[in-house]
Protein backbone atom coordinates (compact mmCIF):
# COMPACT_ATOMS: atom_id res chain seq x y z
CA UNK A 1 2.68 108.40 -61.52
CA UNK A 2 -1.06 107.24 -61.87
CA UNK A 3 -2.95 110.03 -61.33
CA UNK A 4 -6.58 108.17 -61.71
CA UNK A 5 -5.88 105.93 -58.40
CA UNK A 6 -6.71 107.36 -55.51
CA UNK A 7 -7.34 106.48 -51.81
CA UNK A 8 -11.09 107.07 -52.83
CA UNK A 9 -11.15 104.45 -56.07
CA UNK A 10 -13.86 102.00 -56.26
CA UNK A 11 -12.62 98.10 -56.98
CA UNK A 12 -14.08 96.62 -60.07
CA UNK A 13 -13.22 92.71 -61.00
CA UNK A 14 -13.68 89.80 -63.39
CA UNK A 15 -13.69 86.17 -61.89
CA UNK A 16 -13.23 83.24 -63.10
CA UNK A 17 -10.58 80.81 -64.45
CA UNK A 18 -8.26 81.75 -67.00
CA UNK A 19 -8.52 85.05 -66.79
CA UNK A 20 -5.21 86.05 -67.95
CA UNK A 21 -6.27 86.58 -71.76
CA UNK A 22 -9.18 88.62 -70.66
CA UNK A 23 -9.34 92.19 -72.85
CA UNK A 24 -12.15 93.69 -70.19
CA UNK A 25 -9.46 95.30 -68.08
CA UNK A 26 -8.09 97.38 -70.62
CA UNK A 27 -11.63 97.84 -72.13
CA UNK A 28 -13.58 99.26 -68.41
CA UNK A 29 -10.13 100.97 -67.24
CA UNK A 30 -9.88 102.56 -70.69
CA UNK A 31 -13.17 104.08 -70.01
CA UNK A 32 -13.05 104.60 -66.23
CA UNK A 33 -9.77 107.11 -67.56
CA UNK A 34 -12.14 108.51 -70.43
CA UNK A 35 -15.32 109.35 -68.26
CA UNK A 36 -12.59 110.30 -65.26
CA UNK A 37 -14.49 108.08 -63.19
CA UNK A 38 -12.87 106.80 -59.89
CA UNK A 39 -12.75 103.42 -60.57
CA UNK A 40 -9.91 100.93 -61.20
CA UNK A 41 -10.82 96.92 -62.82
CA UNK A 42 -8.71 94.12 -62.16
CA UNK A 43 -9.17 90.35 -63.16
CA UNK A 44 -8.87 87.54 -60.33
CA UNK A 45 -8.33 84.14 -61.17
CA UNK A 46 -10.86 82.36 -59.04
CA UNK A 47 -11.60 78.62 -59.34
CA UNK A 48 -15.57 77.49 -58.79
CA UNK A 49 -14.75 76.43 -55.26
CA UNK A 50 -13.30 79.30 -53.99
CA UNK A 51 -16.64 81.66 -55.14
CA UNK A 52 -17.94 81.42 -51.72
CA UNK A 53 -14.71 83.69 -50.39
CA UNK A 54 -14.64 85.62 -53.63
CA UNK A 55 -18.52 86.92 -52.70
CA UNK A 56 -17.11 87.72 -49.44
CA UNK A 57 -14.68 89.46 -50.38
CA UNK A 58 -16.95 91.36 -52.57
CA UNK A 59 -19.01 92.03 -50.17
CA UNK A 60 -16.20 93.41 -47.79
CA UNK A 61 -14.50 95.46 -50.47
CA UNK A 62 -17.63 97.14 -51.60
CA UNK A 63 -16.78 96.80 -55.03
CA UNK A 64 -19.51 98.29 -57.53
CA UNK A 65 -19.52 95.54 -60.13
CA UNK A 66 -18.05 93.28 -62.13
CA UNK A 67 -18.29 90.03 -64.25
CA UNK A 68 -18.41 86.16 -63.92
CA UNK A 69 -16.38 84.01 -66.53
CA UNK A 70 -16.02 80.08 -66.94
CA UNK A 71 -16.17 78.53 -64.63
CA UNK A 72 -18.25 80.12 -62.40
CA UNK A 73 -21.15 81.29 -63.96
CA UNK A 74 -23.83 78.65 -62.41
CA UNK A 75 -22.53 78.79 -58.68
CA UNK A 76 -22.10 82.93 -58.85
CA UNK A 77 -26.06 82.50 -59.60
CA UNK A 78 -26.93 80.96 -56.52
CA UNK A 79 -24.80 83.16 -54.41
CA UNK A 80 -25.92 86.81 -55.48
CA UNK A 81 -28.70 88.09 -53.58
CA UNK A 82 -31.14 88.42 -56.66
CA UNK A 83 -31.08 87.85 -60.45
CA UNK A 84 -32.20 89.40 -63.70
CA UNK A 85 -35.32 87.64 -65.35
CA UNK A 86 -32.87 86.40 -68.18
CA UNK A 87 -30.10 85.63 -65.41
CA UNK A 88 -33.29 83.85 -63.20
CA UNK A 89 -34.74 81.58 -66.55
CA UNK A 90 -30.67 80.36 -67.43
CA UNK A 91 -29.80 79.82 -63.99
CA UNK A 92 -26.01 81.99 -64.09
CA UNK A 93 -24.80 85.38 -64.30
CA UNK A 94 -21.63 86.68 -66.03
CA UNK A 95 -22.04 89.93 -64.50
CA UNK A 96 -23.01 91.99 -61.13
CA UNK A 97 -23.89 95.33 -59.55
CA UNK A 98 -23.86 95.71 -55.46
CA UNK A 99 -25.77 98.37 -54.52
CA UNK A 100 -26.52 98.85 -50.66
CA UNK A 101 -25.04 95.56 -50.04
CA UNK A 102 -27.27 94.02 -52.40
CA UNK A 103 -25.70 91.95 -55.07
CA UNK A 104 -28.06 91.54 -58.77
CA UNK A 105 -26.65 89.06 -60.73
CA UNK A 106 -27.30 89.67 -64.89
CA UNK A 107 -26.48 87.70 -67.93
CA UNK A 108 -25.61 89.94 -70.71
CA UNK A 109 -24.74 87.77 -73.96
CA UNK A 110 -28.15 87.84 -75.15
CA UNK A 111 -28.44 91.66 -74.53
CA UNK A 112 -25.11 92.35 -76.34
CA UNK A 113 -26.30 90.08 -79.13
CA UNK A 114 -29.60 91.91 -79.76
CA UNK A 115 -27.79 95.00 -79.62
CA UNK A 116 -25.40 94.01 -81.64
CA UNK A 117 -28.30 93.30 -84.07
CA UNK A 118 -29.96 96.12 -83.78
CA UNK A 119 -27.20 98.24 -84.95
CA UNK A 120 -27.06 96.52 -87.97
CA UNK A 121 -31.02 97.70 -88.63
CA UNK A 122 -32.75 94.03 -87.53
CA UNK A 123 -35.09 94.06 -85.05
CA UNK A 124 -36.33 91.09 -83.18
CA UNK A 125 -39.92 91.34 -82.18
CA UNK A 126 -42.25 89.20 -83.95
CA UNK A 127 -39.38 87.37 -86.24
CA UNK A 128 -39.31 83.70 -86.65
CA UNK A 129 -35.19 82.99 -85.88
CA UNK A 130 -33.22 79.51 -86.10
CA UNK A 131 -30.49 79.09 -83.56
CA UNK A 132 -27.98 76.71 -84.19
CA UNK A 133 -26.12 75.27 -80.44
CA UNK A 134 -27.43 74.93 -77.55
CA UNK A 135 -24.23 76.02 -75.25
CA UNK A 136 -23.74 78.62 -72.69
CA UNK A 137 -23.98 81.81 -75.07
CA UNK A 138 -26.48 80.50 -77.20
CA UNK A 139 -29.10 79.54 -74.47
CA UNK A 140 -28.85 83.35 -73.57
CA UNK A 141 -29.20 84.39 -77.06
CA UNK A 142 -32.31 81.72 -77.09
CA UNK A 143 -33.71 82.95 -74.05
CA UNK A 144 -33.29 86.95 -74.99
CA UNK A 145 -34.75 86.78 -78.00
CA UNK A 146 -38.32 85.31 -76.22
CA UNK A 147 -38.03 88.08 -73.73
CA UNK A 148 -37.58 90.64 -76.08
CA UNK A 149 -40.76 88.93 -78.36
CA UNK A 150 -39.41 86.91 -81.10
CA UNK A 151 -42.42 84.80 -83.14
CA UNK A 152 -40.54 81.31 -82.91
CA UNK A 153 -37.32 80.07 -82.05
CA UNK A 154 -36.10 76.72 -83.86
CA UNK A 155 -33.19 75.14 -81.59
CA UNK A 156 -30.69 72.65 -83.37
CA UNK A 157 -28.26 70.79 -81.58
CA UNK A 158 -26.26 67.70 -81.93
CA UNK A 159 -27.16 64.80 -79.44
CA UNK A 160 -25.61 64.73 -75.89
CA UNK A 161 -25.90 66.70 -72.98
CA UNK A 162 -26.55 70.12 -75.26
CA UNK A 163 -29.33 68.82 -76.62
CA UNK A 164 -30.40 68.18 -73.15
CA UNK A 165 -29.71 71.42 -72.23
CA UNK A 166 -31.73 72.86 -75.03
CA UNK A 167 -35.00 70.64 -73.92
CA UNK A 168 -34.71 71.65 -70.45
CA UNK A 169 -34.41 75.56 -72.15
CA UNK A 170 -37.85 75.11 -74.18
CA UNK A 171 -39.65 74.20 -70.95
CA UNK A 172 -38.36 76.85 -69.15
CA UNK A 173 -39.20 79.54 -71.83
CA UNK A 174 -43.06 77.58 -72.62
CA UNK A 175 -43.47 78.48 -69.26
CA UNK A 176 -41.99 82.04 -68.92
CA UNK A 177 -42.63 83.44 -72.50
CA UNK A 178 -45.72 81.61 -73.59
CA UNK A 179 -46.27 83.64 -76.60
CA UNK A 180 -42.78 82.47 -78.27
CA UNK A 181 -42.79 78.91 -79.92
CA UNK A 182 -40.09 76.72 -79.41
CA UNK A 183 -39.09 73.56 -80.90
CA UNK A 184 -36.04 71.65 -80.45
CA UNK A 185 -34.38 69.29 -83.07
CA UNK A 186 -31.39 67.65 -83.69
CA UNK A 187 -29.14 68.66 -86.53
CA UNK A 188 -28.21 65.78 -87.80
CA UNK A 189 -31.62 65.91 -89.52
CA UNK A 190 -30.61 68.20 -92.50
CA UNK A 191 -34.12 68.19 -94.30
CA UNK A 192 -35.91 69.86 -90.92
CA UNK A 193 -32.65 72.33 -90.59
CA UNK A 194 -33.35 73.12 -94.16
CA UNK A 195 -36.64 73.94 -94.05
CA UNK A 196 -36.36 76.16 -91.03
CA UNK A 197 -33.24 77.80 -92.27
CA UNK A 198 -35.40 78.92 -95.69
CA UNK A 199 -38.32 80.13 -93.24
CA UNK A 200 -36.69 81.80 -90.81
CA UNK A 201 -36.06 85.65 -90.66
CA UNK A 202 -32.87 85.69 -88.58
CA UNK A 203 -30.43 82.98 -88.76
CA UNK A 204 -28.04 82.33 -85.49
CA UNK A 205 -24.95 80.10 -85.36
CA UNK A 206 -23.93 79.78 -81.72
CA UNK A 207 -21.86 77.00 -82.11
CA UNK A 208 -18.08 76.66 -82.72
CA UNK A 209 -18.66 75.68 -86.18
CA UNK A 210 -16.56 78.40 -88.21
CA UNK A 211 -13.82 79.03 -85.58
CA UNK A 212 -10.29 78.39 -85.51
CA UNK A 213 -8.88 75.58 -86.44
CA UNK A 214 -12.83 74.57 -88.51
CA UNK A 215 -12.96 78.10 -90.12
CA UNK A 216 -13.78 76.07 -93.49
CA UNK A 217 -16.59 74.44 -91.97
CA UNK A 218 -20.59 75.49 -91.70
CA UNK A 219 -23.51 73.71 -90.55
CA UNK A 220 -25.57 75.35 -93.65
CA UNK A 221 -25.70 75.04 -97.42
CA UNK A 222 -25.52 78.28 -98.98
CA UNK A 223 -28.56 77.00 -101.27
CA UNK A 224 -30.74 77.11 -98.05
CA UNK A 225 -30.16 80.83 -97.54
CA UNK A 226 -32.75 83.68 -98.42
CA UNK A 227 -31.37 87.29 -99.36
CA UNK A 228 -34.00 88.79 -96.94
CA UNK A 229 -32.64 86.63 -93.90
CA UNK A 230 -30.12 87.90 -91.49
CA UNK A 231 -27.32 85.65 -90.50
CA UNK A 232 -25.44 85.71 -87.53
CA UNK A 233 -22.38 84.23 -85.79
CA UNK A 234 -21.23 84.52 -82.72
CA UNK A 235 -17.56 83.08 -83.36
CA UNK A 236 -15.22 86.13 -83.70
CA UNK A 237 -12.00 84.46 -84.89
CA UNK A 238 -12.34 84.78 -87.69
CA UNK A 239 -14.41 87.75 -87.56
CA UNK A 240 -15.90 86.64 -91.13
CA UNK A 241 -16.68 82.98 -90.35
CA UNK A 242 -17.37 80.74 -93.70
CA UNK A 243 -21.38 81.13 -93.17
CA UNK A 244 -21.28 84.61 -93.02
CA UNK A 245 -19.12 84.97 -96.27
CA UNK A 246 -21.29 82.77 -98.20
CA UNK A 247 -24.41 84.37 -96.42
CA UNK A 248 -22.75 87.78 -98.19
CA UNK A 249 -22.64 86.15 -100.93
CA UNK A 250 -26.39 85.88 -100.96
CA UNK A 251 -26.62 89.37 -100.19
CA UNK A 252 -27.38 88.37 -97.03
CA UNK A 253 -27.41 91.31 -93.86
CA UNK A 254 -24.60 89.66 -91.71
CA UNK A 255 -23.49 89.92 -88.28
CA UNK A 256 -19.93 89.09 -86.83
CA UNK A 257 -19.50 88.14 -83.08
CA UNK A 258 -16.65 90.86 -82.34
CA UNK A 259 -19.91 93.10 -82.43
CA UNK A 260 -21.63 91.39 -79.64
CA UNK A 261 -18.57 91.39 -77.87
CA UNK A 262 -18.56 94.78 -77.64
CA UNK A 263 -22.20 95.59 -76.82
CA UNK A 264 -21.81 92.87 -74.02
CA UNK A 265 -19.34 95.50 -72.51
CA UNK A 266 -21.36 98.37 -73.40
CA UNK A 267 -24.30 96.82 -71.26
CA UNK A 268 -22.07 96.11 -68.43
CA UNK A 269 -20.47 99.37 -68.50
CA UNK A 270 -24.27 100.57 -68.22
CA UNK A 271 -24.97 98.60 -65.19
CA UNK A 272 -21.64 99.63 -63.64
CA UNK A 273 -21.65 103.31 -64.14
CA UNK A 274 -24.98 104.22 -65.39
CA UNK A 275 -23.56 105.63 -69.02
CA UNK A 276 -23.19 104.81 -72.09
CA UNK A 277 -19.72 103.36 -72.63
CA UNK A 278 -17.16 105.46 -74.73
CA UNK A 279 -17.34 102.66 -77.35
CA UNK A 280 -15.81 104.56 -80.44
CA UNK A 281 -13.08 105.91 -79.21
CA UNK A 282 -12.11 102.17 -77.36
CA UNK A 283 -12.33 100.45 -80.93
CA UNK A 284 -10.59 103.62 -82.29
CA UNK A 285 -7.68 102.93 -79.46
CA UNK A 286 -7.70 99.06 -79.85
CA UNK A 287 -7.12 99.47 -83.63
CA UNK A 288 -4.06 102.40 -83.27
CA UNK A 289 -2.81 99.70 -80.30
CA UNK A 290 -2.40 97.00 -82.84
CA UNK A 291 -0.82 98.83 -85.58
């Protein structure tokens, strides 16, 4: 019999739609069980429409936190009661805390990404950084790094509503973080990705370039890449994408996604409980699960 559940257990959730592949139950109930905190995490598979009910069931249930998957992201933005600066400048959330019936809606890719960065020794203040994509994760990554003080940020994307995306994302952040520069070009024009790739200090690929089924494809030539630069990827299968084997090969500092990932639960964990997730012994469980 459960012993954890009781008639006193908080309700934690993830919304959205699928959510039946989603590893964050096991994840936050794993370390609900580990802190022997009263709390129990389920995932509900909520289409964009039905939000409006979802919040008031939130509201009705109490429930301490939880997260916001595809598709509901933008419309769980307009319905919490306030948002974080990075959740405000995006305009979605993938993550909330109710406290006193008030409902703060974060965004916590570009928080987990930093982290995630961090722990491999890079910091990010003052660094000139190329970010390749223009999509939902890497307009938080984007918009992070000028809150947290990055130099410059060079945005490449491919024509179409992306590239949109990013121009609308450089006005925002001109007007928010003043002191960041950031351009926007497309990258289909190789000889300005090339120079900014050689320049740069952190490289970012935020696009699905390097992911199952194109795992043999990259968007740079190893030739471009400087031993000092760190190069990131925020595709996690595989966890060693193309770029970041070649980038290696350099003797490049990489970074896999499966590590930002993980520090994007950490941080929620943080705003749930207010403690530091027990992130060791999860990845220590996950890998003894899969054996």
């Amino acid at each position: 019999m459960e012993k954890r559940i009781s008639g006193h257990t908080g309700l934690m959730g993830l919304f959205g739609t699928p959510v039946g592949h989603s590893g964050s139950p096991a994840m936050y109930n794993f370390s609900f069980e580990k802190d022997g905190l009263d709390y129990a995490y389920l995932a509900f598979d909520v289409k964009e429409e039905e939000m409006e009910k979802a919040f008031e069931t939130i509201r009705l249930l109490k429930m301490r936190g939880g997260n916001f998957t595809m598709p509901c992201k933008n419309v769980a933005a307009r319905l919490v009661d306030r948002l974080s600066d990075a959740a405000k400048i995006i305009g979605a959330c993938n993550t909330f805390v109710q406290e006193d019936g008030v409902i703060t809606g974060h965004i916590t890719d570009g928080v987990g990404f930093v982290r995630n960065l961090q722990n491999h020794g890079c910091q990010v203040a003052g660094k000139k950084t190329v970010v390749l994509g223009a999509g939902g994760a890497a307009t938080a990554i984007q918009v992070q790094f000028a809150l947290e003080k990055v130099k410059e940020i060079k945005i490449f994307e491919i024509e179409g509503k992306f590239f949109e995306r990013a121009l609308e994302t450089k006005k925002k952040l001109e007007e928010t973080c003043p002191d960041c520069v950031v351009t926007v070009e497309k990258t289909e024009e190789k000889e300005k990705l090339e120079k900014a790739v050689r320049e740069c200090d952190i490289l970012v690929n935020a696009t699905i370039i390097g992911m199952k089924p194109r795992e043999d494809e990259t968007l740079v030539d190893a030739s471009w890449l400087d031993p000092k630069t760190v190069v990131a990827d925020t595709v996690y299968n595989p966890e060693m994408t193309r770029l970041l084997k070649e980038a290696e090969a350099v003797g490049c500092t990489v970074v896999s996604g499966k590590g930002m990932l993980l520090q994007q639960g950490a941080v929620n964990y943080e705003f749930f409980v207010g403690k530091e997730m027990p992130l060791e012994e999860f990845v220590k469980f996950q890998k003894e699960q899969s054996k």
